[in-house]
PDB file of N, CA and C in Angstrom:
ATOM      1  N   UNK A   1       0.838  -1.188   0.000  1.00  0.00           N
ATOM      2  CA  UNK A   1       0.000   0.000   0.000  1.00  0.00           C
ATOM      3  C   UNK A   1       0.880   1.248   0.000  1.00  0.00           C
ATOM      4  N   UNK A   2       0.720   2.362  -0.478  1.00  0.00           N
ATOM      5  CA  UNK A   2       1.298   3.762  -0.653  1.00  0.00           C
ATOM      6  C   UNK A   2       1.413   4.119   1.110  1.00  0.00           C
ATOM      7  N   UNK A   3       2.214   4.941   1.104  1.00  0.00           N
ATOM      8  CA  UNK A   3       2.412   5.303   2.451  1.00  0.00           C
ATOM      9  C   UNK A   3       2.186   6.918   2.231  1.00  0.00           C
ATOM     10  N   UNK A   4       1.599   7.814   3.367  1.00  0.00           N
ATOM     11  CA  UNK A   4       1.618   9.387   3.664  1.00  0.00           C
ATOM     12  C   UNK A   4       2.894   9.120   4.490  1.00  0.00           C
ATOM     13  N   UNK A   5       3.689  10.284   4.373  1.00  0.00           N
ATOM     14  CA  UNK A   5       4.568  10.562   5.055  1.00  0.00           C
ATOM     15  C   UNK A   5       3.939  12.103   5.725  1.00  0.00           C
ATOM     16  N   UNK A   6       3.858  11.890   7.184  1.00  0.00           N
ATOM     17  CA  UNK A   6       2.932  12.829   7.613  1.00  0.00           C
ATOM     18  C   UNK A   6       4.041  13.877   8.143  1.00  0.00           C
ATOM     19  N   UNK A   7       3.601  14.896   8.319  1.00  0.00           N
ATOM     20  CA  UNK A   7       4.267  16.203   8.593  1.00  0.00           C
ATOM     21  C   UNK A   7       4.316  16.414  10.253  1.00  0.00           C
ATOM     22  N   UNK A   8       5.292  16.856  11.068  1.00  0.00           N
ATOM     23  CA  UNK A   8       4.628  17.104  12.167  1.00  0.00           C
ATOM     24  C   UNK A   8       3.729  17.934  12.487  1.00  0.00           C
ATOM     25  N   UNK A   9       3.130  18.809  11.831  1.00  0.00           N
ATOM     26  CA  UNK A   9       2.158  19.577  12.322  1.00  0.00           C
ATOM     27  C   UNK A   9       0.763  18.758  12.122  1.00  0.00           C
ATOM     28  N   UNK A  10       0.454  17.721  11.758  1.00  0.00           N
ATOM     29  CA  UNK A  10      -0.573  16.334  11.224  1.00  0.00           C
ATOM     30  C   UNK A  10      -0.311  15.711  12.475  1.00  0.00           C
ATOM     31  N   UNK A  11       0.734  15.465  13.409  1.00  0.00           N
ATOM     32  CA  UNK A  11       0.840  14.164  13.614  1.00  0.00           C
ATOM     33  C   UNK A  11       0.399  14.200  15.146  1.00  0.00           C
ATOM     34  N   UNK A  12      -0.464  15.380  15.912  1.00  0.00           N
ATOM     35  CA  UNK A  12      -1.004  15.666  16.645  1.00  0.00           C
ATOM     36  C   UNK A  12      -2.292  15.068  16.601  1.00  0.00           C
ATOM     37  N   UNK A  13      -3.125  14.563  15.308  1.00  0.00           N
ATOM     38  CA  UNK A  13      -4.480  14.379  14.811  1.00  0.00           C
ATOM     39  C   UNK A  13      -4.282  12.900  14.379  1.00  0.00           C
ATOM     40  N   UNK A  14      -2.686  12.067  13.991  1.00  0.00           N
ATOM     41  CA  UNK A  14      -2.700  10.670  13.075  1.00  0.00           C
ATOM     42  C   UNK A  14      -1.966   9.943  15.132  1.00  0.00           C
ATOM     43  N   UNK A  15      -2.562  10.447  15.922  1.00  0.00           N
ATOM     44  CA  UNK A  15      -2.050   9.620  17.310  1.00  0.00           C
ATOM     45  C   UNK A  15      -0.544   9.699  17.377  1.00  0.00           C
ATOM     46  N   UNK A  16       0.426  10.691  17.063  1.00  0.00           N
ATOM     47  CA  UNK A  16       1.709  11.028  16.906  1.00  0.00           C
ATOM     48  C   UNK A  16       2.399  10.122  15.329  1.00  0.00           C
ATOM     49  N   UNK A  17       1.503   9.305  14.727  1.00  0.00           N
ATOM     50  CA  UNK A  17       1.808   8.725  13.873  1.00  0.00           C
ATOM     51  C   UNK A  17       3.033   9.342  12.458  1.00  0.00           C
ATOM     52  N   UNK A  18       4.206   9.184  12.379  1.00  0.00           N
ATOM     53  CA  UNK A  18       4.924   9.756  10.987  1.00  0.00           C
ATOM     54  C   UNK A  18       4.558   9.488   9.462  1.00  0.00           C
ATOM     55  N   UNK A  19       3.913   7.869   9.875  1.00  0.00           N
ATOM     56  CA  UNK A  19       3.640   7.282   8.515  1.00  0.00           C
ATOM     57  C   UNK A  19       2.285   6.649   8.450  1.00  0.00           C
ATOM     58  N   UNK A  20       1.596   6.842   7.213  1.00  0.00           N
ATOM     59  CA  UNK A  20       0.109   6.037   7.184  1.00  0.00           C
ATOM     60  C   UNK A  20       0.351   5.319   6.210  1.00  0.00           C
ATOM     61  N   UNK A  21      -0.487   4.015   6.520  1.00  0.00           N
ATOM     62  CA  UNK A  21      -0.382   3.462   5.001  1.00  0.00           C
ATOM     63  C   UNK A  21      -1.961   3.634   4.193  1.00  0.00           C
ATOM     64  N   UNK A  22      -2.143   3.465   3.364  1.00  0.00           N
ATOM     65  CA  UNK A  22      -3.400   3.688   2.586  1.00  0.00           C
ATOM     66  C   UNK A  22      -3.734   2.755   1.599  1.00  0.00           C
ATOM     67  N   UNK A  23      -4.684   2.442   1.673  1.00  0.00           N
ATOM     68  CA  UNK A  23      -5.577   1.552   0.125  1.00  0.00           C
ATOM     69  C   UNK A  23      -5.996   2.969  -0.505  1.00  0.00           C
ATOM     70  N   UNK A  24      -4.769   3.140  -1.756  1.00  0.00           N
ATOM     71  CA  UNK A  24      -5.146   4.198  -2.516  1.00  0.00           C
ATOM     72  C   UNK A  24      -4.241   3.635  -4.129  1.00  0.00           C
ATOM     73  N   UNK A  25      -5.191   4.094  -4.794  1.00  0.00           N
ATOM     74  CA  UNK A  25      -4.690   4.213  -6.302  1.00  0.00           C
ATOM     75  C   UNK A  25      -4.261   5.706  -6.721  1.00  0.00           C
ATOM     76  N   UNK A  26      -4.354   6.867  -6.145  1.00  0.00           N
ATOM     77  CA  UNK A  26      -4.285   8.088  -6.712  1.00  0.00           C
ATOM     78  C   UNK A  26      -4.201   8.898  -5.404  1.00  0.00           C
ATOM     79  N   UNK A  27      -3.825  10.319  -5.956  1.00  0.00           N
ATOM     80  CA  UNK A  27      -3.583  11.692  -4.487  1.00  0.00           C
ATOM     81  C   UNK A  27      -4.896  11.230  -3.775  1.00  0.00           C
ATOM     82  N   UNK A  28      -5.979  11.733  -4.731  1.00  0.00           N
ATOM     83  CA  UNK A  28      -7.184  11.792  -3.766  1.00  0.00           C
ATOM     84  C   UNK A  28      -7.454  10.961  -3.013  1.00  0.00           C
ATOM     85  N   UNK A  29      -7.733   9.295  -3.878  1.00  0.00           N
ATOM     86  CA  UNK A  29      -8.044   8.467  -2.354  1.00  0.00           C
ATOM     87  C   UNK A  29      -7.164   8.410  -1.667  1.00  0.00           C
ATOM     88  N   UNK A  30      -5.783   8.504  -1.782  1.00  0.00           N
ATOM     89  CA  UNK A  30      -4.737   8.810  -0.120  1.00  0.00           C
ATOM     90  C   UNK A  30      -5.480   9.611   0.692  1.00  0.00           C
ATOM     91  N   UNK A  31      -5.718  11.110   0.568  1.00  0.00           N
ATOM     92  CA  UNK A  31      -6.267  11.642   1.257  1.00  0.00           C
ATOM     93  C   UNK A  31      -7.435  11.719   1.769  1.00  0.00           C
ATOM     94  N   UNK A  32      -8.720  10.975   0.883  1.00  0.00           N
ATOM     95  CA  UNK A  32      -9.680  10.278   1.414  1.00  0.00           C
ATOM     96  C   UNK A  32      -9.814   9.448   1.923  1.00  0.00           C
ATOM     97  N   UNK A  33      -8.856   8.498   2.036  1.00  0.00           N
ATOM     98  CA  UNK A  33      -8.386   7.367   3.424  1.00  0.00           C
ATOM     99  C   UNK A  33      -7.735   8.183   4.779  1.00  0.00           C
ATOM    100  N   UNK A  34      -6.859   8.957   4.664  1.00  0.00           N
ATOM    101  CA  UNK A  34      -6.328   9.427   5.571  1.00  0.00           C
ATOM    102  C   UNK A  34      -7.664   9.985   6.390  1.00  0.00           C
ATOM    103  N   UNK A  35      -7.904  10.935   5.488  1.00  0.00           N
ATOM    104  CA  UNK A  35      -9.296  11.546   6.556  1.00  0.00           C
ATOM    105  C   UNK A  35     -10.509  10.530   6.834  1.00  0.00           C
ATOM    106  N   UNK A  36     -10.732   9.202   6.498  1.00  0.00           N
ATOM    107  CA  UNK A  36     -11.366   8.084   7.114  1.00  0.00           C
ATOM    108  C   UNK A  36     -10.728   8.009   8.508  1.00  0.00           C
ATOM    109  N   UNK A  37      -9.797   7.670   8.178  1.00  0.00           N
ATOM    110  CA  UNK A  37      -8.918   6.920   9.451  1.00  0.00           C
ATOM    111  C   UNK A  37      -8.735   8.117  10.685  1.00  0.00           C
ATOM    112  N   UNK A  38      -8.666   9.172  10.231  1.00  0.00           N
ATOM    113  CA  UNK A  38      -8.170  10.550  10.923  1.00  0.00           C
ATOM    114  C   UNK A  38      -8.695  11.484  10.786  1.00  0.00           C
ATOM    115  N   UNK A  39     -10.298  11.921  10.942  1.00  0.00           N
ATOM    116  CA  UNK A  39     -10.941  12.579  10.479  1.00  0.00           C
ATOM    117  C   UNK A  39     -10.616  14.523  10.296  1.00  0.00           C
ATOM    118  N   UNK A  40      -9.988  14.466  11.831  1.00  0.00           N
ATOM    119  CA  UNK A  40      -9.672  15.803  11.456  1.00  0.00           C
ATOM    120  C   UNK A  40      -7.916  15.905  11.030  1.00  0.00           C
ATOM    121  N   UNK A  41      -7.076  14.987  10.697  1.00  0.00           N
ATOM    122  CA  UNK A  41      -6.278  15.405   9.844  1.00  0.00           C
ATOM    123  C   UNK A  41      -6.226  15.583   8.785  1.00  0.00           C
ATOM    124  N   UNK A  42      -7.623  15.075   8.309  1.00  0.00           N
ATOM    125  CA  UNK A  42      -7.524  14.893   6.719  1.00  0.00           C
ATOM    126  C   UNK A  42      -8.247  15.682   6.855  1.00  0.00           C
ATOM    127  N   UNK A  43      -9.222  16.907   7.134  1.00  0.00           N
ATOM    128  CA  UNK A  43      -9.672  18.008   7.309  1.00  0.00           C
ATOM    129  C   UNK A  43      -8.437  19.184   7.327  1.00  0.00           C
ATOM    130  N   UNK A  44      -7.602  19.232   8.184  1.00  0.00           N
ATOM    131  CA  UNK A  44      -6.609  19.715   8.319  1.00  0.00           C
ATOM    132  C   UNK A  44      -5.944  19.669   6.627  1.00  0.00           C
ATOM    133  N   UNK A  45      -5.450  18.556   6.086  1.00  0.00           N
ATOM    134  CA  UNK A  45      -4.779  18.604   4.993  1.00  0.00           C
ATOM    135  C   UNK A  45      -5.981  19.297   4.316  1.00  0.00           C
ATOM    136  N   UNK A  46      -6.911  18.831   4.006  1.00  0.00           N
ATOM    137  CA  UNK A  46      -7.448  19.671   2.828  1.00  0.00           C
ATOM    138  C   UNK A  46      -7.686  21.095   3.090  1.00  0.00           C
ATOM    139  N   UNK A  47      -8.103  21.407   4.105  1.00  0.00           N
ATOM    140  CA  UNK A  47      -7.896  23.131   4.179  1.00  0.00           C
ATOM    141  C   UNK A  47      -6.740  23.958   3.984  1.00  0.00           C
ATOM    142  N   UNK A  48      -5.538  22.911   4.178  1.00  0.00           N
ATOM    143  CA  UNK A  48      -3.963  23.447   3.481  1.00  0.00           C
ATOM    144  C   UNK A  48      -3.742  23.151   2.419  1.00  0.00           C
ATOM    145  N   UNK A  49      -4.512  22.974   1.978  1.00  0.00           N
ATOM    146  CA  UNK A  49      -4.434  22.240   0.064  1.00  0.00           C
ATOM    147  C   UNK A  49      -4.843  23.468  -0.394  1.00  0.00           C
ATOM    148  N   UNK A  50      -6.034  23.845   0.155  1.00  0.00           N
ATOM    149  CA  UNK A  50      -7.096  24.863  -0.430  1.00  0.00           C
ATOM    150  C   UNK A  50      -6.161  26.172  -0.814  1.00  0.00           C
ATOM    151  N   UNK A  51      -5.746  26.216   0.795  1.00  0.00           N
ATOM    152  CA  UNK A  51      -4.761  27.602   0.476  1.00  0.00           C
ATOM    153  C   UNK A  51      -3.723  27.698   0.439  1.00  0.00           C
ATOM    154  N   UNK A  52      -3.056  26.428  -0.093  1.00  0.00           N
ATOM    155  CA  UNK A  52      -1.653  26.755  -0.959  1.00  0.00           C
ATOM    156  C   UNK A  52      -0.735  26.694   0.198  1.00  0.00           C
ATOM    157  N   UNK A  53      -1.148  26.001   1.554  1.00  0.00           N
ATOM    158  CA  UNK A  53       0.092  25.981   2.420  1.00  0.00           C
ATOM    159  C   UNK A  53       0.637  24.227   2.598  1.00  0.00           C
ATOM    160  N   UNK A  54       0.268  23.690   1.953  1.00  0.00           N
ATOM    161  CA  UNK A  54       1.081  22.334   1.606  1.00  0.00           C
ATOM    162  C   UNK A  54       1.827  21.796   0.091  1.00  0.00           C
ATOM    163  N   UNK A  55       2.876  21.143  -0.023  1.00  0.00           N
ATOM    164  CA  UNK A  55       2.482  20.540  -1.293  1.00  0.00           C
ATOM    165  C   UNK A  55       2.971  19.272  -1.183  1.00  0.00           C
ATOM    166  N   UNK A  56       2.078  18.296  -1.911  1.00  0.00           N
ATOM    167  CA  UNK A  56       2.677  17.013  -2.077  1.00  0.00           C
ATOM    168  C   UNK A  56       3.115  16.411  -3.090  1.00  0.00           C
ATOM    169  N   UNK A  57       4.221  15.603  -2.768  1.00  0.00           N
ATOM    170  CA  UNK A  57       5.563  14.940  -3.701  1.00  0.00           C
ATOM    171  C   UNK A  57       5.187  13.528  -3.819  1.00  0.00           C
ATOM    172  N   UNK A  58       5.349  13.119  -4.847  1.00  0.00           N
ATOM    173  CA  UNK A  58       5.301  11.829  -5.080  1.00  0.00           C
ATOM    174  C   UNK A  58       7.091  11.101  -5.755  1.00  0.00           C
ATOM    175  N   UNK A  59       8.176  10.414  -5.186  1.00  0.00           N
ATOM    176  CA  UNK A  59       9.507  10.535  -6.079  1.00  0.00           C
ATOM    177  C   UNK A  59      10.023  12.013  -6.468  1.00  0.00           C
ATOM    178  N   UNK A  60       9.342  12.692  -4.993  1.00  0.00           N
ATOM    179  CA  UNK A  60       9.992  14.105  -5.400  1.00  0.00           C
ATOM    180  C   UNK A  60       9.567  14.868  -6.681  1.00  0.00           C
ATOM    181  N   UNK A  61       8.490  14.726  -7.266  1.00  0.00           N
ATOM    182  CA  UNK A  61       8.038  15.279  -8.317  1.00  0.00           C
ATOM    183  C   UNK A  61       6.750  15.588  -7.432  1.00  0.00           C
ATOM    184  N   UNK A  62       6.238  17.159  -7.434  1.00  0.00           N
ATOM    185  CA  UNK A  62       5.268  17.738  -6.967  1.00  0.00           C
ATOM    186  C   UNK A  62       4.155  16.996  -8.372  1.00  0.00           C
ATOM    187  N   UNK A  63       2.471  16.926  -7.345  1.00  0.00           N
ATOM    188  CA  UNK A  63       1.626  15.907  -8.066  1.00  0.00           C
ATOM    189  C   UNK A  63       0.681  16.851  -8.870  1.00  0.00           C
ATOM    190  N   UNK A  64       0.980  18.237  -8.562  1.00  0.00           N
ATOM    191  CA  UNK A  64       0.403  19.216  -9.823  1.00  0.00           C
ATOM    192  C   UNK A  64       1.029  19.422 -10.989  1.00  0.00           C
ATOM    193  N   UNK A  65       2.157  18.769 -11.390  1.00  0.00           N
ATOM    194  CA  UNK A  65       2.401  18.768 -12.253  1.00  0.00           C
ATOM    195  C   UNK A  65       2.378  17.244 -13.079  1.00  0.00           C
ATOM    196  N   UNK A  66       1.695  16.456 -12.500  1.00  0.00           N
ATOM    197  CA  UNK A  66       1.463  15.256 -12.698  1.00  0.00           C
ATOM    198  C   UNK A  66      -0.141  14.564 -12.523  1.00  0.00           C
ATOM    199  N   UNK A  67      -1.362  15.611 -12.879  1.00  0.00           N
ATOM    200  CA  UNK A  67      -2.452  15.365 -12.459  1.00  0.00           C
ATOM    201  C   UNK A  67      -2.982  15.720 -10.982  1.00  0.00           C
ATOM    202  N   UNK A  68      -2.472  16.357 -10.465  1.00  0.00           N
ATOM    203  CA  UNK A  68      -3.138  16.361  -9.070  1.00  0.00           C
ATOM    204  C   UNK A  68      -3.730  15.624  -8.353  1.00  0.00           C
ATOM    205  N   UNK A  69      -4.978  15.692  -7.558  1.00  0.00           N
ATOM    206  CA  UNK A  69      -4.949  14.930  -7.323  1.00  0.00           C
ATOM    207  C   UNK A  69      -5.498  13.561  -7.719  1.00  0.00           C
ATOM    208  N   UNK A  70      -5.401  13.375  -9.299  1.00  0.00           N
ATOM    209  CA  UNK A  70      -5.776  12.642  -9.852  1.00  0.00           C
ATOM    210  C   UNK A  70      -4.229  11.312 -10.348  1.00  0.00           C
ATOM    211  N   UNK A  71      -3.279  12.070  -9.732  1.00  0.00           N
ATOM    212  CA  UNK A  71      -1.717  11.759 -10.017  1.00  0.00           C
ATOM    213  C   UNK A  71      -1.784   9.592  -9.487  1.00  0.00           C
ATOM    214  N   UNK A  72      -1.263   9.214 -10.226  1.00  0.00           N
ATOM    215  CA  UNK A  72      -1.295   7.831 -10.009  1.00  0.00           C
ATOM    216  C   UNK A  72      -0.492   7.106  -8.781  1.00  0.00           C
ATOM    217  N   UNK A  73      -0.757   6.666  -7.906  1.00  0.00           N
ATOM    218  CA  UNK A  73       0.000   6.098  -6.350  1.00  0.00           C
ATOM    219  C   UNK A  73      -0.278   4.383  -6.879  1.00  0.00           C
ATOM    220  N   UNK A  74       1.325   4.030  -6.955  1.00  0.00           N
ATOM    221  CA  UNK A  74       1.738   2.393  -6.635  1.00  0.00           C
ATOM    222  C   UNK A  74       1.942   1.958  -5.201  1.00  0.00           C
ATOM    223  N   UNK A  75       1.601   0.746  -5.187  1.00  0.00           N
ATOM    224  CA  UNK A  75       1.626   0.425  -3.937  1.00  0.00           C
ATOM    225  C   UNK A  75       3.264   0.426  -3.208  1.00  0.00           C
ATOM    226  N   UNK A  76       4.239   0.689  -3.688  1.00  0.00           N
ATOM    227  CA  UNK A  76       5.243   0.819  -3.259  1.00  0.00           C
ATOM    228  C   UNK A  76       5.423   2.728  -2.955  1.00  0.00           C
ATOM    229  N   UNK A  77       4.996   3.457  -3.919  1.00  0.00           N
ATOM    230  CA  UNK A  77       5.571   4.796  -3.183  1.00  0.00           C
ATOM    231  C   UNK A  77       4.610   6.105  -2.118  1.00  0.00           C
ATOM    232  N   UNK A  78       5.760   6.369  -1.945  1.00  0.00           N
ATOM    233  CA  UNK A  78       5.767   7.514  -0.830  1.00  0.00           C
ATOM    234  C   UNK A  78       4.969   8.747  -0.903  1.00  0.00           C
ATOM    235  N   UNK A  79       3.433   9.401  -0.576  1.00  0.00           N
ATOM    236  CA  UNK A  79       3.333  10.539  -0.856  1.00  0.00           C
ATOM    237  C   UNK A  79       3.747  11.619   0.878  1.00  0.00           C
ATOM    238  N   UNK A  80       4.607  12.775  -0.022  1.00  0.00           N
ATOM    239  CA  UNK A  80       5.164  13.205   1.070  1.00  0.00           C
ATOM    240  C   UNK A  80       4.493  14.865   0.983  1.00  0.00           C
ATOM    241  N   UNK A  81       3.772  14.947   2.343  1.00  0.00           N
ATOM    242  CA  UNK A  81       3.250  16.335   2.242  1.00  0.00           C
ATOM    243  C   UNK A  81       3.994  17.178   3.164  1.00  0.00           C
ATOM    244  N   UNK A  82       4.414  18.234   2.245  1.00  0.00           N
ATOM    245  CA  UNK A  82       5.185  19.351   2.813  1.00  0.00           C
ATOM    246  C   UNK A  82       4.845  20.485   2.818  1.00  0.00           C
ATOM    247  N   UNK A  83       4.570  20.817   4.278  1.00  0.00           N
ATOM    248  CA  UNK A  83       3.971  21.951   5.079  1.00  0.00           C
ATOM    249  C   UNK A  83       4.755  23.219   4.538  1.00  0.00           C
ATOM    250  N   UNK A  84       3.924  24.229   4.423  1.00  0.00           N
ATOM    251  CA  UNK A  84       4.668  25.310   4.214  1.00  0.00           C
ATOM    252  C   UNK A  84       5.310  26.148   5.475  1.00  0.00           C
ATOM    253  N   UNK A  85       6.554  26.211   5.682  1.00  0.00           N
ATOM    254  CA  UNK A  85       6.904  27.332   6.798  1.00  0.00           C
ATOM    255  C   UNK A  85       6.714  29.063   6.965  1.00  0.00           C
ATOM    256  N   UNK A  86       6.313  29.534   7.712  1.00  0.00           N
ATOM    257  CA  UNK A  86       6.217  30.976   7.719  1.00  0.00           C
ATOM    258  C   UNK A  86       7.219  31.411   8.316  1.00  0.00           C
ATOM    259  N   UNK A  87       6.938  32.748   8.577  1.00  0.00           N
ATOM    260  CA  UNK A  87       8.025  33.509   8.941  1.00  0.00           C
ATOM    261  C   UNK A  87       8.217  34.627   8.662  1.00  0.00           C
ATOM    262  N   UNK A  88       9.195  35.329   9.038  1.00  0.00           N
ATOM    263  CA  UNK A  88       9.845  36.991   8.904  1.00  0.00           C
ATOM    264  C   UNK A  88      11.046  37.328   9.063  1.00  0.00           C
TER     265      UNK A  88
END
């Protein structure tokens, strides 16, 4: 199964969890499993989707440039969501 590689700011909501695994073929059902399993992290991710403060990598290739979240997940790889940092 594809694995989330969860962010620490997620991992307050996945039971301190780093890694999920998922029955997913594509971005979306990852993240529609995640938020099964974790209701308000996967709430959490999608409201940082919305506004542009995450992005996720699949082999290090961001998945908007590869279908979004329509982007294809093998059961061997990694989707890795990376939080945006703020600052001044």
């Amino acid at each position: 199964m594809p694995t989330l590689l969860i962010p620490p700011v997620l991992r307050p909501f996945t039971n301190g969890l780093d890694r999920v695994e998922v029955a997913a073929t594509t971005v979306d059902q990852a993240v529609g499993a995640l938020e099964e399993r974790f209701p308000e992290a996967g709430t959490r991710l999608r409201q940082a989707v919305a506004r542009r403060y995450v992005i996720m990598s699949i082999d290090g290739q961001d998945v908007r440039d590869h279908g979004g979240g329509q982007a294809a997940l093998s059961p061997t790889q990694e989707l890795h969501l990376l939080w945006a940092v703020a600052g001044g």
